[in-house]
PDB file of N, CA and C in Angstrom:
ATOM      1  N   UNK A   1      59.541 -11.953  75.977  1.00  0.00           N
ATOM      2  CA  UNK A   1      59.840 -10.539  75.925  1.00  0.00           C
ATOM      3  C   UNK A   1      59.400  -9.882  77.233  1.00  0.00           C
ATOM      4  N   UNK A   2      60.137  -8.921  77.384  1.00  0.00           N
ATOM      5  CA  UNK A   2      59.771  -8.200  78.889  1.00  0.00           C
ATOM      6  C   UNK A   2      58.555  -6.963  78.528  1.00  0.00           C
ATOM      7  N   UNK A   3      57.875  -6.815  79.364  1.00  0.00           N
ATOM      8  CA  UNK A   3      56.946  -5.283  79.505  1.00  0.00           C
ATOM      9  C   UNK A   3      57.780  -4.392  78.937  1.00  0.00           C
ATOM     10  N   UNK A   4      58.634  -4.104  79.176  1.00  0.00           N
ATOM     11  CA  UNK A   4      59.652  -2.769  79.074  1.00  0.00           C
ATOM     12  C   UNK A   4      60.016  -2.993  77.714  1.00  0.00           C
ATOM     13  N   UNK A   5      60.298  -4.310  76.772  1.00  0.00           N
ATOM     14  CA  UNK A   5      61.099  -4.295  75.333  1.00  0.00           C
ATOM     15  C   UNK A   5      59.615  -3.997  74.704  1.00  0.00           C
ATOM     16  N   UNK A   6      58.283  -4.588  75.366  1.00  0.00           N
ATOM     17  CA  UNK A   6      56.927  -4.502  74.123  1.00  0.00           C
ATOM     18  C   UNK A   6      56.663  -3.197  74.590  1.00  0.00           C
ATOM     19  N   UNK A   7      56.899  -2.487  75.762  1.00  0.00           N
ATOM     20  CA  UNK A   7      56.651  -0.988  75.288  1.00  0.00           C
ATOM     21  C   UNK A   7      56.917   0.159  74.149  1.00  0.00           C
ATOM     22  N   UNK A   8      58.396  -0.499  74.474  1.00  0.00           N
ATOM     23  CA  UNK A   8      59.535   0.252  73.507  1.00  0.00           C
ATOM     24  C   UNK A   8      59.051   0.061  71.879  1.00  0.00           C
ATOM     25  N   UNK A   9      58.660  -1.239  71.587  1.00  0.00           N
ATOM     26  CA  UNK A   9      58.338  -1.707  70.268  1.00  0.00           C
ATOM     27  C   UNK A   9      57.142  -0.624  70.094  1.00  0.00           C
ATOM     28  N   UNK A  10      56.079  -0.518  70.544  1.00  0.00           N
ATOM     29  CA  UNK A  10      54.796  -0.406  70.426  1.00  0.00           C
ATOM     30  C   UNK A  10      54.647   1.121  70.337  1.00  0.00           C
ATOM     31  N   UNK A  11      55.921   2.076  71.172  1.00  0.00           N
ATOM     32  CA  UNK A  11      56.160   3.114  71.149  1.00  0.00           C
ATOM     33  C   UNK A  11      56.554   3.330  70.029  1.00  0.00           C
ATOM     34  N   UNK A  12      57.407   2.703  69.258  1.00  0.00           N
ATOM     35  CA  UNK A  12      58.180   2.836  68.648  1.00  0.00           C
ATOM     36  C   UNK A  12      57.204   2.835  67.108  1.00  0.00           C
ATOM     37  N   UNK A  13      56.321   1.264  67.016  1.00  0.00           N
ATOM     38  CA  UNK A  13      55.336   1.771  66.159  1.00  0.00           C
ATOM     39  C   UNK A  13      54.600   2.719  65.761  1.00  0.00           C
ATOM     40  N   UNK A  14      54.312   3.090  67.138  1.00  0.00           N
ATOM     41  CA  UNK A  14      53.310   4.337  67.142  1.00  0.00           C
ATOM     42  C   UNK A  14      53.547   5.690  66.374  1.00  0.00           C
ATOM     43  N   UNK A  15      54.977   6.110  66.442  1.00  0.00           N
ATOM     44  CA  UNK A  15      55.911   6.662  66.101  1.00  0.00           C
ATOM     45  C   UNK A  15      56.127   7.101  64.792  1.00  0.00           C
ATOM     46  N   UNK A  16      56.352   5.808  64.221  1.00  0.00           N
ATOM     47  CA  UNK A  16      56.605   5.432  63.111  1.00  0.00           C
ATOM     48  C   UNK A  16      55.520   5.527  62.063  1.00  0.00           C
ATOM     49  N   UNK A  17      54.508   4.992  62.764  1.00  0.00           N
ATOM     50  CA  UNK A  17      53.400   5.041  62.168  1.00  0.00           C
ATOM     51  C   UNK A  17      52.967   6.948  61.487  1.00  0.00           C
ATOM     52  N   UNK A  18      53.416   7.265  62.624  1.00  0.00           N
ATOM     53  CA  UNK A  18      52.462   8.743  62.905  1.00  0.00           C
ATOM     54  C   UNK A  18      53.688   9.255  61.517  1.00  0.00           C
ATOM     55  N   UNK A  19      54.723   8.973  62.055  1.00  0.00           N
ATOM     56  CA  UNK A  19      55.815   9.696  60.970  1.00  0.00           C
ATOM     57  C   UNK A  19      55.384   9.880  59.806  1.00  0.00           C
ATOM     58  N   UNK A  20      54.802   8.424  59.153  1.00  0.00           N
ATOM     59  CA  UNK A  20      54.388   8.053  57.547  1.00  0.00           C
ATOM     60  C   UNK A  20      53.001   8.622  57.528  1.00  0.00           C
ATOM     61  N   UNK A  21      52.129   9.065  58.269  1.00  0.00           N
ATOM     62  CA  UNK A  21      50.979   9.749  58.248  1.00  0.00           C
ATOM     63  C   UNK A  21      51.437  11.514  57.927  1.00  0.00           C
ATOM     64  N   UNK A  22      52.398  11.936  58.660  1.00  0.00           N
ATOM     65  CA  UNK A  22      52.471  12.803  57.827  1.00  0.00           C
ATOM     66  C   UNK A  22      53.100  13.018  56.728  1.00  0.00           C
ATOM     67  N   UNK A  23      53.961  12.159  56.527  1.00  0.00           N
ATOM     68  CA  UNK A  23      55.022  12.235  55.133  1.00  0.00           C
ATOM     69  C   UNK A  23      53.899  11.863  53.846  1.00  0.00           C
ATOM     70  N   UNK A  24      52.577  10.833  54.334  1.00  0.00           N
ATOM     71  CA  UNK A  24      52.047  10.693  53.246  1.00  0.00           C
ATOM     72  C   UNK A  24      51.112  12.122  53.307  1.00  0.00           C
ATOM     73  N   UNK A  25      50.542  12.858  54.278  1.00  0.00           N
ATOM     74  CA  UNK A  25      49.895  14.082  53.844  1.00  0.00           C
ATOM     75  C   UNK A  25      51.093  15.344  53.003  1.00  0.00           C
ATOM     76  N   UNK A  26      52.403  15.059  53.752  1.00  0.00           N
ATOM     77  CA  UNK A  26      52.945  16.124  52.614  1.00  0.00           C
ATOM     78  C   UNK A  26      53.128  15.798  51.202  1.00  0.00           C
ATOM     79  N   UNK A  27      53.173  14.301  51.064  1.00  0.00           N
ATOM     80  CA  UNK A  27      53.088  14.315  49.753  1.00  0.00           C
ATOM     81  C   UNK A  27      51.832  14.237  48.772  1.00  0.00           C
ATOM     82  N   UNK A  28      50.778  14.184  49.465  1.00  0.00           N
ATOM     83  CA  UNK A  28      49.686  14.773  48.891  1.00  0.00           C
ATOM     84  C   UNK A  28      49.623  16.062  48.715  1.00  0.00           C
ATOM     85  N   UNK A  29      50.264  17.169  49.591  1.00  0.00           N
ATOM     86  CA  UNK A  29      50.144  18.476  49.501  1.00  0.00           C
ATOM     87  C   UNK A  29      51.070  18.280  47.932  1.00  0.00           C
ATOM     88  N   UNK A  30      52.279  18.032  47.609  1.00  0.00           N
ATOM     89  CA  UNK A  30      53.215  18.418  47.247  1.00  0.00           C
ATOM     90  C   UNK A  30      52.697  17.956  45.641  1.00  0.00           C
ATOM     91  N   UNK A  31      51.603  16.801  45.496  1.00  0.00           N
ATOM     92  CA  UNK A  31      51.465  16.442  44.562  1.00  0.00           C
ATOM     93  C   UNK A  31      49.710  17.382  43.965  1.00  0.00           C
ATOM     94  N   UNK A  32      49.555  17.792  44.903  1.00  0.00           N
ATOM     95  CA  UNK A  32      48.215  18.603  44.582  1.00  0.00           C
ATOM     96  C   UNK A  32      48.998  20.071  44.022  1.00  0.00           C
ATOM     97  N   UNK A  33      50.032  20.776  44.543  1.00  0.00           N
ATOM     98  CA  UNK A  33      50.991  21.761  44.311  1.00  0.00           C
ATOM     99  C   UNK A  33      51.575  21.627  42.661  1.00  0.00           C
ATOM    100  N   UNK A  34      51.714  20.253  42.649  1.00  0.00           N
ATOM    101  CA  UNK A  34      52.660  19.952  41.819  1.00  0.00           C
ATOM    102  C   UNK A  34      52.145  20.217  39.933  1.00  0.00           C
ATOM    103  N   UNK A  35      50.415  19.918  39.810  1.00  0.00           N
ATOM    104  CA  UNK A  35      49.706  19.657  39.369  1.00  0.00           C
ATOM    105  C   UNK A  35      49.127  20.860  39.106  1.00  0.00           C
ATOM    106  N   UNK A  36      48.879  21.936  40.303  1.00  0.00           N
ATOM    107  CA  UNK A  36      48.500  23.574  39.765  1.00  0.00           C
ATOM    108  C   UNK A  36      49.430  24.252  39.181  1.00  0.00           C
ATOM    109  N   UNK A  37      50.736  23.741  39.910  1.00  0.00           N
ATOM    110  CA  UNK A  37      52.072  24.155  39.264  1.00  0.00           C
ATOM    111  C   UNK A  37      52.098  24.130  37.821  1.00  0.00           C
ATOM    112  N   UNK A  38      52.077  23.054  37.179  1.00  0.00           N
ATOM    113  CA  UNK A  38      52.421  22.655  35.574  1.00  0.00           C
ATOM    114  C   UNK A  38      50.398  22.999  34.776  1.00  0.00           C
ATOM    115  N   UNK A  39      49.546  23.466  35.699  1.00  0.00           N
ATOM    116  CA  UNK A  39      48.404  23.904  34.809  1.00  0.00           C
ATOM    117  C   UNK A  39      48.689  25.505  35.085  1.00  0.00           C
ATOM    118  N   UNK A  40      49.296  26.105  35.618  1.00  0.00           N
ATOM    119  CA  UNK A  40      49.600  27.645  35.491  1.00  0.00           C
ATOM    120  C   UNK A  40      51.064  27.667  34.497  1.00  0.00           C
ATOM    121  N   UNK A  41      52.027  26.438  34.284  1.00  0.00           N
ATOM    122  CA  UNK A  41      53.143  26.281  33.741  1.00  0.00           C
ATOM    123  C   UNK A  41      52.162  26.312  31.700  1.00  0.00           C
ATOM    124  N   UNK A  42      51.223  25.161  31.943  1.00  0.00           N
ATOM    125  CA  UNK A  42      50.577  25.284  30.334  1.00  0.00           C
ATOM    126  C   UNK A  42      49.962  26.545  30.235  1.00  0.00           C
ATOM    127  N   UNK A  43      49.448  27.679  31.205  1.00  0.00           N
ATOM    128  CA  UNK A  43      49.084  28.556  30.802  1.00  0.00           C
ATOM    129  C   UNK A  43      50.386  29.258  30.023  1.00  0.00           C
ATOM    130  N   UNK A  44      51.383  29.251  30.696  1.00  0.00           N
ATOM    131  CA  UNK A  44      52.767  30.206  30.510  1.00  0.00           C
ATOM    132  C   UNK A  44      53.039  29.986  29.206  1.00  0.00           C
ATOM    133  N   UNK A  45      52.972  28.554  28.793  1.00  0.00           N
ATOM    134  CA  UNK A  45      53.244  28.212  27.322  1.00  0.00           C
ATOM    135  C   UNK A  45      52.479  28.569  26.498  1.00  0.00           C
ATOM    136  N   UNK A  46      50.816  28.711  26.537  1.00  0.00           N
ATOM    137  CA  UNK A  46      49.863  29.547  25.632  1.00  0.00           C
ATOM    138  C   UNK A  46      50.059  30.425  25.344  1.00  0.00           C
ATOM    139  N   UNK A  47      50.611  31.511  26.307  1.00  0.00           N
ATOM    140  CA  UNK A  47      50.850  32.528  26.267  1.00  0.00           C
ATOM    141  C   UNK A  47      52.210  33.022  25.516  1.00  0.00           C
ATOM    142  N   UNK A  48      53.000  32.356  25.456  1.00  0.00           N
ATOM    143  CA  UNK A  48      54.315  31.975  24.763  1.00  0.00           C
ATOM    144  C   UNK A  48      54.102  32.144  23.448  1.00  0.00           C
ATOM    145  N   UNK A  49      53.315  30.893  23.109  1.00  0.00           N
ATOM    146  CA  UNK A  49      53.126  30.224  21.686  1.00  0.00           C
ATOM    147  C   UNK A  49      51.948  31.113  20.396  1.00  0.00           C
ATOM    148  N   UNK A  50      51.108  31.935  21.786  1.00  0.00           N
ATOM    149  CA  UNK A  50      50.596  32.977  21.130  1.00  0.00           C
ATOM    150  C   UNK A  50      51.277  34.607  20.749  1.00  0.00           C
ATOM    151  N   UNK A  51      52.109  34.782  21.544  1.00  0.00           N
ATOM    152  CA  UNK A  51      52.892  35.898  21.598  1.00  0.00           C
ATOM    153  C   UNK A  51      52.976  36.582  19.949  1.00  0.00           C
ATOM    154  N   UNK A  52      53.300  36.133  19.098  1.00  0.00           N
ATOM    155  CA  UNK A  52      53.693  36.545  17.857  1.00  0.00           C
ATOM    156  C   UNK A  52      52.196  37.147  17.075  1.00  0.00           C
ATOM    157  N   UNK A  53      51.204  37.033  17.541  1.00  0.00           N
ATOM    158  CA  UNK A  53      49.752  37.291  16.990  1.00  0.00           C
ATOM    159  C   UNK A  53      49.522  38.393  17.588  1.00  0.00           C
ATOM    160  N   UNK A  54      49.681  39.008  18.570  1.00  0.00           N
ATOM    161  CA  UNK A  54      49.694  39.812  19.588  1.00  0.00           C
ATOM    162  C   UNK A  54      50.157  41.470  19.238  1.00  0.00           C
ATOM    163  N   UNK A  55      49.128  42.458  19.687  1.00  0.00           N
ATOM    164  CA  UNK A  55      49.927  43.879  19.171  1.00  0.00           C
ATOM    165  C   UNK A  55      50.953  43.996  20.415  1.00  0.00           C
ATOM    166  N   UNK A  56      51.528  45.377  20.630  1.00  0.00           N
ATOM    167  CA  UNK A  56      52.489  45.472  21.318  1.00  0.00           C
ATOM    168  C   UNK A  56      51.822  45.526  22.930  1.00  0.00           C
ATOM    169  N   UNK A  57      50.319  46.377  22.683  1.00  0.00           N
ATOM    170  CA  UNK A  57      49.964  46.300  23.908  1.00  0.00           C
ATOM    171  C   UNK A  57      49.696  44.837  24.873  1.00  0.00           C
ATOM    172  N   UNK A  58      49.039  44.001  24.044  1.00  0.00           N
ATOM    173  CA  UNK A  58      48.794  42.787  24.340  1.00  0.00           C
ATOM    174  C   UNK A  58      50.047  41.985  24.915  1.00  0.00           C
ATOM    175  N   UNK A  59      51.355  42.373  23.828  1.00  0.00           N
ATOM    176  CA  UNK A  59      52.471  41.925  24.416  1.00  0.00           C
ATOM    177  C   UNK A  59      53.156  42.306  25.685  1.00  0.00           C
ATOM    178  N   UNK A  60      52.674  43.493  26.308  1.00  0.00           N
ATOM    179  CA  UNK A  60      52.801  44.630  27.254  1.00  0.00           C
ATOM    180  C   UNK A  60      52.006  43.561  28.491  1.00  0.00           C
ATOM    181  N   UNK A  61      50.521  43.634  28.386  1.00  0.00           N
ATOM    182  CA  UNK A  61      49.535  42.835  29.285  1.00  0.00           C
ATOM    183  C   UNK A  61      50.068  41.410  29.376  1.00  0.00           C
ATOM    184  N   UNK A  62      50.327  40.349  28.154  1.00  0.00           N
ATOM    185  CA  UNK A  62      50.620  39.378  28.323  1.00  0.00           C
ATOM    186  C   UNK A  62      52.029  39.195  29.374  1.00  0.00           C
ATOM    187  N   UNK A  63      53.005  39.745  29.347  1.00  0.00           N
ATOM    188  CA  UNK A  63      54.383  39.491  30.025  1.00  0.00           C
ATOM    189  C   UNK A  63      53.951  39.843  31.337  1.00  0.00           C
ATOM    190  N   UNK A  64      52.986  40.860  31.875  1.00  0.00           N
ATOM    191  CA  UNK A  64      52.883  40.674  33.054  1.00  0.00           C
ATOM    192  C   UNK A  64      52.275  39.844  33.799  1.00  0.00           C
ATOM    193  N   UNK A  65      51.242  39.295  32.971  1.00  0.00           N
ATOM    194  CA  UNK A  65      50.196  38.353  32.860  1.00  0.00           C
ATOM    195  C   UNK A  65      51.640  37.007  33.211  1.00  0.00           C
ATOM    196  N   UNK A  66      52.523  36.683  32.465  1.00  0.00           N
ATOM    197  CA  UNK A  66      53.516  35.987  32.712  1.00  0.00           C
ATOM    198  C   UNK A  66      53.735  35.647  33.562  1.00  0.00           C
ATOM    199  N   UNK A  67      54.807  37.425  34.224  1.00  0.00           N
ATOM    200  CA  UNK A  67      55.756  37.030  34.992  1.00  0.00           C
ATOM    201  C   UNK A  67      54.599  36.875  36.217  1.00  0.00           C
ATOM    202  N   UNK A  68      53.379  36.957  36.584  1.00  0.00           N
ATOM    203  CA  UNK A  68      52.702  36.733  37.872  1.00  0.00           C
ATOM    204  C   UNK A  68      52.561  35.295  37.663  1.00  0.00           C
ATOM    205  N   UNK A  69      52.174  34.529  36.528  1.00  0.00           N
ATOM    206  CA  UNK A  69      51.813  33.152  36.706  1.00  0.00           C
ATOM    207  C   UNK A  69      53.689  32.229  37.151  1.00  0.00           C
ATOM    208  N   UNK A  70      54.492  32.837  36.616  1.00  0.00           N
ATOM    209  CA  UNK A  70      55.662  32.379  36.778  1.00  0.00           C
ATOM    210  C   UNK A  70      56.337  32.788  38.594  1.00  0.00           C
ATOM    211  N   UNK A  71      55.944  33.589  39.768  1.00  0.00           N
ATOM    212  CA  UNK A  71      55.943  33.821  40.778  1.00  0.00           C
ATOM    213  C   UNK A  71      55.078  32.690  40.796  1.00  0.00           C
ATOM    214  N   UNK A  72      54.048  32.864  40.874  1.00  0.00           N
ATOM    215  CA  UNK A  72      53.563  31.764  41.521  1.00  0.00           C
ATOM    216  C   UNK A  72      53.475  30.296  41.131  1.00  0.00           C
ATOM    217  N   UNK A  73      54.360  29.858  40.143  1.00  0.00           N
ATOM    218  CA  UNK A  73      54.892  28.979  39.910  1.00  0.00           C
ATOM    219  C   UNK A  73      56.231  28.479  40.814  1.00  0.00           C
ATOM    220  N   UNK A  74      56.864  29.436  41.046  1.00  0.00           N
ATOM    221  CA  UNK A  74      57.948  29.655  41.761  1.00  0.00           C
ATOM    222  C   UNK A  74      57.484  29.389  43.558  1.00  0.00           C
ATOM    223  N   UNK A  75      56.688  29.482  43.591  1.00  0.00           N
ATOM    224  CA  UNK A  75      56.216  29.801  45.270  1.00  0.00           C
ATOM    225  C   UNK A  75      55.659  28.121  45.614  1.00  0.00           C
ATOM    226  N   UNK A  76      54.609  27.709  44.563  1.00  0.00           N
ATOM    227  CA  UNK A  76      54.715  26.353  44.506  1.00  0.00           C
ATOM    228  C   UNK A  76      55.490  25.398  44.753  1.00  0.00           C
ATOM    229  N   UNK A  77      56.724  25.869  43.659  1.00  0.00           N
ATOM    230  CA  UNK A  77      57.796  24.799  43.529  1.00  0.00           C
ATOM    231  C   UNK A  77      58.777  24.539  45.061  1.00  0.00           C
ATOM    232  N   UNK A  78      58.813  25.962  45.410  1.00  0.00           N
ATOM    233  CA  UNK A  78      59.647  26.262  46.842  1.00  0.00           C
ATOM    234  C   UNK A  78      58.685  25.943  48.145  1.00  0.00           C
ATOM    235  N   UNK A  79      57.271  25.909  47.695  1.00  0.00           N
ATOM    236  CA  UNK A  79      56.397  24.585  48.996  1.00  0.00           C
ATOM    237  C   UNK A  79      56.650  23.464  48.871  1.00  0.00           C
ATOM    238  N   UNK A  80      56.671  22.725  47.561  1.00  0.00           N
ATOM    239  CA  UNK A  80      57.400  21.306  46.591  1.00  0.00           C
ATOM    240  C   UNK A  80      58.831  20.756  47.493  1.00  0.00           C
ATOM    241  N   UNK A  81      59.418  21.619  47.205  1.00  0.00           N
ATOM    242  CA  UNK A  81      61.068  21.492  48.255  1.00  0.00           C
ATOM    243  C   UNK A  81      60.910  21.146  49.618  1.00  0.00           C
ATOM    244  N   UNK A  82      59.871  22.422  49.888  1.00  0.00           N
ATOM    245  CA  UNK A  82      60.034  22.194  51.575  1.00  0.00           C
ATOM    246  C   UNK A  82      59.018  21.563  51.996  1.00  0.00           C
ATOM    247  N   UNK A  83      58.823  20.780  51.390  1.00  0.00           N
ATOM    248  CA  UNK A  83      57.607  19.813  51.665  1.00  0.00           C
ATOM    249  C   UNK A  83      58.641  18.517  51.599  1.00  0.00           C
ATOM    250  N   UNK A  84      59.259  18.352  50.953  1.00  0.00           N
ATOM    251  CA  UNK A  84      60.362  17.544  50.567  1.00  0.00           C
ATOM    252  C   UNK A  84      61.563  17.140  51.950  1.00  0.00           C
ATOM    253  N   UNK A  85      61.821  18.702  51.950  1.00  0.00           N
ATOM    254  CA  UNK A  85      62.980  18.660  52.820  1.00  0.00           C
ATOM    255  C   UNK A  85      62.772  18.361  54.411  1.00  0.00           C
ATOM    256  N   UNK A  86      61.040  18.552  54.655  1.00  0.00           N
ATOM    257  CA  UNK A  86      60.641  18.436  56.003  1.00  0.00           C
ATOM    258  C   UNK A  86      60.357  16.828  56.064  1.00  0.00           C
ATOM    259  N   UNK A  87      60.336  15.934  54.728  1.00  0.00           N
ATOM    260  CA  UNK A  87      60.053  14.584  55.151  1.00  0.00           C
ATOM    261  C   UNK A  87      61.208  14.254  55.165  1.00  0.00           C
ATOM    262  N   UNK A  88      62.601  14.250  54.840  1.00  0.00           N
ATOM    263  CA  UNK A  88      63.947  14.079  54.777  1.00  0.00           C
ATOM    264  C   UNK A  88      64.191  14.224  55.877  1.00  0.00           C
ATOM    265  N   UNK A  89      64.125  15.295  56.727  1.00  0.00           N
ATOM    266  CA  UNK A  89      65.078  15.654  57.784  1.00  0.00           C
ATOM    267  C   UNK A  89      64.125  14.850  59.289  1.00  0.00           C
ATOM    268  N   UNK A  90      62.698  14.427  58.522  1.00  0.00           N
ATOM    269  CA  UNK A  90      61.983  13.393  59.719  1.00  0.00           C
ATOM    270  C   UNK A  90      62.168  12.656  59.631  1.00  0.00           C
ATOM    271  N   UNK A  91      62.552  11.853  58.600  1.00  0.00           N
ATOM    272  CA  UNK A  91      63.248  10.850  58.255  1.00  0.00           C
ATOM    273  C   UNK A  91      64.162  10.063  59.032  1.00  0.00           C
ATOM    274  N   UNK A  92      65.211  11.110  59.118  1.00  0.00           N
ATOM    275  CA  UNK A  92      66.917  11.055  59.236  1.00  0.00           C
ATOM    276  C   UNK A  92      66.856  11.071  60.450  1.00  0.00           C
ATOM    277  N   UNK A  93      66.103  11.872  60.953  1.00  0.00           N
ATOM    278  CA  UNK A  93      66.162  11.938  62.896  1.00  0.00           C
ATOM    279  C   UNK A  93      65.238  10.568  63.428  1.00  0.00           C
ATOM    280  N   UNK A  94      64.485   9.745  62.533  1.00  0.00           N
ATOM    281  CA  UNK A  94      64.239   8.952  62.782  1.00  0.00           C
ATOM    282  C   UNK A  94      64.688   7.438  62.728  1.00  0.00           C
ATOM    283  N   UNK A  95      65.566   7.899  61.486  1.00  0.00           N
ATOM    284  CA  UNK A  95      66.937   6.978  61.790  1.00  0.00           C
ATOM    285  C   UNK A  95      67.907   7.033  62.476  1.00  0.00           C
ATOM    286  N   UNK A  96      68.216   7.830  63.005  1.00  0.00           N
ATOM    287  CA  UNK A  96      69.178   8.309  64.290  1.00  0.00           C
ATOM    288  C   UNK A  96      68.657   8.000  65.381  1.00  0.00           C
ATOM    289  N   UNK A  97      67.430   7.696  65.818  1.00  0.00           N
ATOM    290  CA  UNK A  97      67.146   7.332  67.069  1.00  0.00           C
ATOM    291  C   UNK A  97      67.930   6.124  67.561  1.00  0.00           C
ATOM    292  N   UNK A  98      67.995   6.349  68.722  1.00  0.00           N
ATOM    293  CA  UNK A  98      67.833   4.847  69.697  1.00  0.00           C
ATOM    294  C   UNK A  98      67.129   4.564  70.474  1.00  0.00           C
ATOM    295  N   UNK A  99      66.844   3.094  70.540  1.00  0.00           N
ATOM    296  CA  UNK A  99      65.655   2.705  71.219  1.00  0.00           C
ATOM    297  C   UNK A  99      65.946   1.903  72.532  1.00  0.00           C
TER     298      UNK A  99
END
């Protein structure tokens, strides 16, 4: 092999390497996200399943109480995506290279 092809390789590892270093930190983000996500999601359902016990005011407090845990359920899920979509598109440009 020439200097110039074990550069290219070694570059190329390096690269590669670094790529999967961050794809594995976003998917730690995405799975730490994922996990507050569905324990603010079981709150939503308590709150659900209790609803019928509830006077009107409570039902008043609870829905807002809701719709805030459900935003930020939502805000999660849309870091989830783009946590997603940023290892995809590093991906793809990393299959598109030439070496």
């Amino acid at each position: 092999m020439t200097i110039e092809y074990i550069g290219k390789a070694d570059s190329m590892l390096a690269e590669y390497t670094a790529m999967l270093a961050r794809s594995d930190a976003r998917n730690a983000e995405a799975k730490a996200l994922l996990a507050e996500a569905e324990e603010l999601a079981a709150e939503v359902r308590h709150l659900e399943s209790t609803e019928f016990m509830m006077t009107p005011d409570e039902v008043t407090q609870s829905n807002a109480h809701r719709a805030l845990l459900e935003r930020e359920i939502d805000a999660k899920s849309g870091r989830v995506l783009q946590l997603h979509q940023e290892t995809f598109h590093e991906w793809e440009s990393w299959t598109a290279r030439q070496y």
